[in-house]
Protein backbone atom coordinates (compact mmCIF):
# COMPACT_ATOMS: atom_id res chain seq x y z
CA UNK A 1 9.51 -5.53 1.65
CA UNK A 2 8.99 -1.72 0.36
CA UNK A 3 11.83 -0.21 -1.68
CA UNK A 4 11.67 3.17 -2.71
CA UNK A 5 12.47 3.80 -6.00
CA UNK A 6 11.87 7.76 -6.23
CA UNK A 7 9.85 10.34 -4.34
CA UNK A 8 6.58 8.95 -5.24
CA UNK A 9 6.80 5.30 -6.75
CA UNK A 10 7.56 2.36 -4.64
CA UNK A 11 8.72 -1.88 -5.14
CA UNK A 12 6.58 -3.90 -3.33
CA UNK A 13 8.04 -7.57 -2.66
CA UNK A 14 5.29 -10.25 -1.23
CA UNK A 15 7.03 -13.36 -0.34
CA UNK A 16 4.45 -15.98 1.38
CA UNK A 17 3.84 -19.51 0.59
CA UNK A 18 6.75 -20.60 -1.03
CA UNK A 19 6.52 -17.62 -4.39
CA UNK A 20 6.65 -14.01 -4.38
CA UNK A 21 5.02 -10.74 -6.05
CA UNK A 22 6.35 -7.85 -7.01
CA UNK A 23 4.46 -4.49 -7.35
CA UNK A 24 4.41 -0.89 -8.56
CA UNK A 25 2.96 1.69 -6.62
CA UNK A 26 2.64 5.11 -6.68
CA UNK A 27 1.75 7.64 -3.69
CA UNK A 28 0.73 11.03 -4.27
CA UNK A 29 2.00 13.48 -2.06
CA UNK A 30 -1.33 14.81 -0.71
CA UNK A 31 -2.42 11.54 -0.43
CA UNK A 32 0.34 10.47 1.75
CA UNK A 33 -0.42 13.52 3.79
CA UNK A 34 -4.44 13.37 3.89
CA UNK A 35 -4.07 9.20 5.38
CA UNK A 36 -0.85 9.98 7.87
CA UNK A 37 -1.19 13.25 8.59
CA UNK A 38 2.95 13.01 8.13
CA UNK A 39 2.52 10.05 11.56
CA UNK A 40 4.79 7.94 9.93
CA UNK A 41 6.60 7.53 6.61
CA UNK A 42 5.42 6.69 3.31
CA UNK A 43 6.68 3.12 3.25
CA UNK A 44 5.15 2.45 6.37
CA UNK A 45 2.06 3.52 5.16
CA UNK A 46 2.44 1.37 2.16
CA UNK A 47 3.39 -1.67 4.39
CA UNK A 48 0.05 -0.93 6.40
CA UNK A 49 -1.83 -1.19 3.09
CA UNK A 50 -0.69 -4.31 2.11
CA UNK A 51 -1.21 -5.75 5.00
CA UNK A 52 -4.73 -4.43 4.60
CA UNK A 53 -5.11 -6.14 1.20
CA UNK A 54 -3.22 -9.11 2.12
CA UNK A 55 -6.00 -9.58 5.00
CA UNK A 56 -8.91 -9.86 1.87
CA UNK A 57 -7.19 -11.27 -1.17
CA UNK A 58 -4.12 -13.44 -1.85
CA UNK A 59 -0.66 -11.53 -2.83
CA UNK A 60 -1.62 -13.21 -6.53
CA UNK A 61 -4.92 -10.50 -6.77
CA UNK A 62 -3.19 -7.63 -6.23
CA UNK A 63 -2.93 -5.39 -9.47
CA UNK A 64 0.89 -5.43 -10.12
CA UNK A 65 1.12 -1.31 -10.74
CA UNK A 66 -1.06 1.06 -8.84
CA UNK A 67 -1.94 3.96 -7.31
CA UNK A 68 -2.23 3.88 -3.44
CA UNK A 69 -5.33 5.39 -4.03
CA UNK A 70 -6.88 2.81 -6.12
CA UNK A 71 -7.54 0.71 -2.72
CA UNK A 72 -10.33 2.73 -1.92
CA UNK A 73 -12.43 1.89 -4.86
CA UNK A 74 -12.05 -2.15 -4.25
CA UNK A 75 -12.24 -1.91 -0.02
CA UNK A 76 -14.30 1.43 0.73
CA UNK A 77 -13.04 0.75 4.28
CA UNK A 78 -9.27 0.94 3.42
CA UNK A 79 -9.10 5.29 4.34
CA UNK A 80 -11.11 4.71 7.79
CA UNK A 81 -9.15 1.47 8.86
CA UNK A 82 -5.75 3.28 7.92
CA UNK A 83 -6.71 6.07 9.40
CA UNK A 84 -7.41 4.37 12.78
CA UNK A 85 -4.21 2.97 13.05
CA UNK A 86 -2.57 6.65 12.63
């Protein structure tokens, strides 16, 4: 589940296997814009992501506050693959 909270920071719930997660993240406007090209909203594009991380790491590994951004550094692959699915 993705709840915005204010133009650029965003709740992340993760409920699988009996627990849940909750995350921060942030999303820059020109970051939004340089991965979507404005294709579909911001909490999509969040939901896309953490399906993306959720694919390489259990919901426990992800950093509870973040930057959007910050995936790129830990999966190089993350812009291209989100990208694609534009």
């Amino acid at each position: 589940m993705v709840e915005r909270k204010n133009r650029d920071r965003f709740l992340v719930v993760v409920e699988e296997g009996g627990s849940r997660t909750e995350h921060t993240v942030t999303l820059d406007e020109d970051y939004y814009a340089r991965l979507t090209d404005g294709k579909f909203s911001k909490e999509e594009l969040i939901e896309r992501s953490f399906k993306f991380l959720l694919a390489r790491e259990p919901k426990e590994s992800i950093l509870r506050s973040f930057n959007l951004k910050v995936i790129r550094r830990y999966f190089p692959e993350y812009e291209e693959t989100i990208r694609s699915t534009r």
